[in-house]
Protein backbone atom coordinates (compact mmCIF):
# COMPACT_ATOMS: atom_id res chain seq x y z
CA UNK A 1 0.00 0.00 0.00
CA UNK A 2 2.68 2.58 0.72
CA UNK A 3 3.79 1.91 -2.58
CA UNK A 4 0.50 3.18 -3.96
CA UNK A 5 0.45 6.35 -2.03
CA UNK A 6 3.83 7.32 -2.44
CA UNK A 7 3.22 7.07 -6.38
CA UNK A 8 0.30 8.61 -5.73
CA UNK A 9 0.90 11.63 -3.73
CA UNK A 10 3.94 12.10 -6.37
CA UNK A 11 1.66 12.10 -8.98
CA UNK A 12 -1.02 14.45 -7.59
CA UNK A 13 2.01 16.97 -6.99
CA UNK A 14 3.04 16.71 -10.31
CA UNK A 15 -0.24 17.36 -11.34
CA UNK A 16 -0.86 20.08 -9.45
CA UNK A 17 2.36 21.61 -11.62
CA UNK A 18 1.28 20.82 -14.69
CA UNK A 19 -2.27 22.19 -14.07
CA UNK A 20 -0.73 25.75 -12.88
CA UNK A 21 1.44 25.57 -15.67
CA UNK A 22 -1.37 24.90 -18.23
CA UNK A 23 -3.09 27.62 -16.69
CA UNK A 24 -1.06 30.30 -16.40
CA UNK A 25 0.33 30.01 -19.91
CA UNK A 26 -2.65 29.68 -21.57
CA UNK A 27 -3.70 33.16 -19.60
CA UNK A 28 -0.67 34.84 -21.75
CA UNK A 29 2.50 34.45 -19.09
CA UNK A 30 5.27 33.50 -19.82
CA UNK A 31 9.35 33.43 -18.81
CA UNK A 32 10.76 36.23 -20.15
CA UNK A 33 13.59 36.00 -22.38
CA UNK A 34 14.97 33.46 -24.70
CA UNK A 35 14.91 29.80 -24.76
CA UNK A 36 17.80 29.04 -26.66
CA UNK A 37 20.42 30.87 -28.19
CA UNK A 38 19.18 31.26 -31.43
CA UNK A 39 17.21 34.07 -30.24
CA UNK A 40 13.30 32.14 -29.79
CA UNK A 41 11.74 33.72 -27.14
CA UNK A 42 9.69 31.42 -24.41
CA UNK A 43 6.35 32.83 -25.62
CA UNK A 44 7.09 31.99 -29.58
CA UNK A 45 6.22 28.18 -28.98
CA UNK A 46 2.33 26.80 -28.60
CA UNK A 47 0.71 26.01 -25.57
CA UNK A 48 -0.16 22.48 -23.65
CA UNK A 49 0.68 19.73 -26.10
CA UNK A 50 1.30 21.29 -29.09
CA UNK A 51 4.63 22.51 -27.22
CA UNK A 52 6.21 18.96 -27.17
CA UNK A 53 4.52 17.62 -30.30
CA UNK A 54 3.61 19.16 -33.45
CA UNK A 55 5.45 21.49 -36.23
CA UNK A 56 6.01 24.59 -33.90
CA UNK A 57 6.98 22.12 -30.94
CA UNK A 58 10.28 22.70 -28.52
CA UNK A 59 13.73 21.51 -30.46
CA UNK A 60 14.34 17.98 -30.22
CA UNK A 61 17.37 19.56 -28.39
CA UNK A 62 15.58 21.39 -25.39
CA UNK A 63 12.81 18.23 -25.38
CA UNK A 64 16.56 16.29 -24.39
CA UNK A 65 17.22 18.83 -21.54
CA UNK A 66 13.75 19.49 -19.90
CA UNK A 67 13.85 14.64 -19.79
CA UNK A 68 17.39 14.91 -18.71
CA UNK A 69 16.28 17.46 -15.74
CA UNK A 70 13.35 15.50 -14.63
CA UNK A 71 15.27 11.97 -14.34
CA UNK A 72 17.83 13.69 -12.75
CA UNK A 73 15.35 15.11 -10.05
CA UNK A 74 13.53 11.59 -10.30
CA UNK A 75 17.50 9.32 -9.55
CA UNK A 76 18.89 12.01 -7.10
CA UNK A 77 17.02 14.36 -5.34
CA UNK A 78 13.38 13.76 -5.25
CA UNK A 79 13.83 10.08 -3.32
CA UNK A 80 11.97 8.84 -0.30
CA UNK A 81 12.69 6.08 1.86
CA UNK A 82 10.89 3.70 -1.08
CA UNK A 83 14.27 4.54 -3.56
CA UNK A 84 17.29 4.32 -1.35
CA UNK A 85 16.66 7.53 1.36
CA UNK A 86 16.43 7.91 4.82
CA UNK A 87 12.91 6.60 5.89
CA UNK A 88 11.12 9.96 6.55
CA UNK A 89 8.18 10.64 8.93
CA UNK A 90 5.65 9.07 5.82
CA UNK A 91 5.00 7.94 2.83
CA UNK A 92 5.88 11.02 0.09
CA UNK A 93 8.23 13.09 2.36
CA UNK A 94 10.88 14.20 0.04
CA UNK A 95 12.39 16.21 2.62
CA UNK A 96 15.30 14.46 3.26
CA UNK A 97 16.61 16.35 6.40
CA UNK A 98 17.36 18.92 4.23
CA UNK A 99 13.77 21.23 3.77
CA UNK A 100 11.53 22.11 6.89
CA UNK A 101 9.52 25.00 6.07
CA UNK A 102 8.22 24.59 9.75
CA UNK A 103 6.34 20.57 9.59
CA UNK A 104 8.08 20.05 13.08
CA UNK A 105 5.89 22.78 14.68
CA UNK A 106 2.40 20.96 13.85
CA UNK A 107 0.78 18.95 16.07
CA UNK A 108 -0.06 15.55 14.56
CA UNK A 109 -3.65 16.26 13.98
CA UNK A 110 -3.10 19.09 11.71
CA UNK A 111 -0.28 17.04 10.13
CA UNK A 112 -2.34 14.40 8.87
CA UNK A 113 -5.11 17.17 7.81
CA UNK A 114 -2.71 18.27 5.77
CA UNK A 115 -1.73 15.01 4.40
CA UNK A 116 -5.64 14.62 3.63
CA UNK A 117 -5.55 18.04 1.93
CA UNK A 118 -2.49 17.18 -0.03
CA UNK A 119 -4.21 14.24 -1.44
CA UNK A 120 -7.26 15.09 -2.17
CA UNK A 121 -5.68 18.45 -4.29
CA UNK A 122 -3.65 15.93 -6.41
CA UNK A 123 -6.62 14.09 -7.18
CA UNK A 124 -8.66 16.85 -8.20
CA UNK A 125 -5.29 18.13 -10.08
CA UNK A 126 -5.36 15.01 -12.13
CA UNK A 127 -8.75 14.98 -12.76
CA UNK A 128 -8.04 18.40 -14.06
CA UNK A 129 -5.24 18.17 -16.15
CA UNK A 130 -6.57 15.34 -17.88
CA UNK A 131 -10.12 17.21 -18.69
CA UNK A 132 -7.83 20.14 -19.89
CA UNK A 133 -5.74 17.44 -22.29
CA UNK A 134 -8.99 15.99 -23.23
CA UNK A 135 -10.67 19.06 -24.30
CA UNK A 136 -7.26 20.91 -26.02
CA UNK A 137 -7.63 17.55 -28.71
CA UNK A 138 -11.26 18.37 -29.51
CA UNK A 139 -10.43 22.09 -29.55
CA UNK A 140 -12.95 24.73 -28.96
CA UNK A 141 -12.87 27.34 -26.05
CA UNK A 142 -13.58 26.94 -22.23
CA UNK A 143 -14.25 29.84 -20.46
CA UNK A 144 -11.67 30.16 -18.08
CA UNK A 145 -9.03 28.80 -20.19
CA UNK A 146 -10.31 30.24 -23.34
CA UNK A 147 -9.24 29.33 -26.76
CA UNK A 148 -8.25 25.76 -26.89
C-alpha cells in the first residue's frame, strides 16, 4: 500500500504543476527572455501539447534537456525512503533532512489534515489536467481557459 500512495501523492504533486502551468500560460505568461540561443523567445512556442509535439513544438534539443532534468530530479534528489533515502516521517516526504519550512511545529492532527488536503488536491489536479488534455484535442474554447 505505501507503494501506492507514495506514487500517488507524487503524482497528484506533479499534477498540481502541470495544471498551474497549463493555466497560467494559456492566460498569456510566460518566462521572459529566450529559450535558446538562437534568439526564440519562451512565448514563440504553442501552448499544452502542441509545445512537445507538433510542427512549432520545442527543439528535439531542449525536449533532451527538460527529460534529462526530470530523471535527474527523479534518480537524485526527489527520493523517499521507497528509492534508497532515509525513511522519513511518511510515505511522500521528500524532505530528506534537508527542507523544513516549519512541519516540526504541527501537532499531529493538523499534520495528517494536511496530508488529507495534499491528497485530495492531487486528485482533483489530475482529474483536471486530464479534462484540460482531453478538451485541447477536440479544440474549442472553455471559459476560463479560453481558446483551446
Amino acid at each position: 500500500f505505501d507503494r501506492l500512495r507514495y506514487v500517488e501523492i507524487k503524482h497528484g504533486r506533479i499534477c498540481q504543476l502541470a495544471f498551474l502551468g497549463q493555466i497560467t500560460t494559456r492566460a498569456g505568461f510566460h518566462l521572459s527572455g529566450d529559450i535558446d540561443y538562437s534568439g526564440d523567445s519562451f512565448d514563440s512556442f504553442p501552448n499544452g501539447l502542441a509545445a512537445l509535439f507538433g510542427p512549432d513544438a520545442i527543439p528535439q534539443a531542449g525536449f533532451a534537456q527538460i527529460f534529462a532534468f526530470v530523471g535527474l530530479l527523479e534518480l537524485g534528489v526527489m527520493k523517499d525512503s521507497a528509492n534508497g533515502a532515509e525513511p522519513g516521517e511518511f510515505v511522500g516526504d521528500f524532505r530528506n533532512g534537508a527542507i523544513d519550512f516549519g512541519w516540526d511545529t504541527f501537532d499531529e492532527e493538523t499534520k495528517l489534515s494536511k496530508r488529507a488536503i495534499e491528497l485530495n488536491n492531487g486528485r482533483a489536479a489530475m482529474m483536471g489536467i486530464l479534462g484540460l488534455m482531453v478538451h485541447e484535442q477536440l479544440g474549442g474554447s472553455i471559459p476560463i481557459v479560453g481558446e483551446m
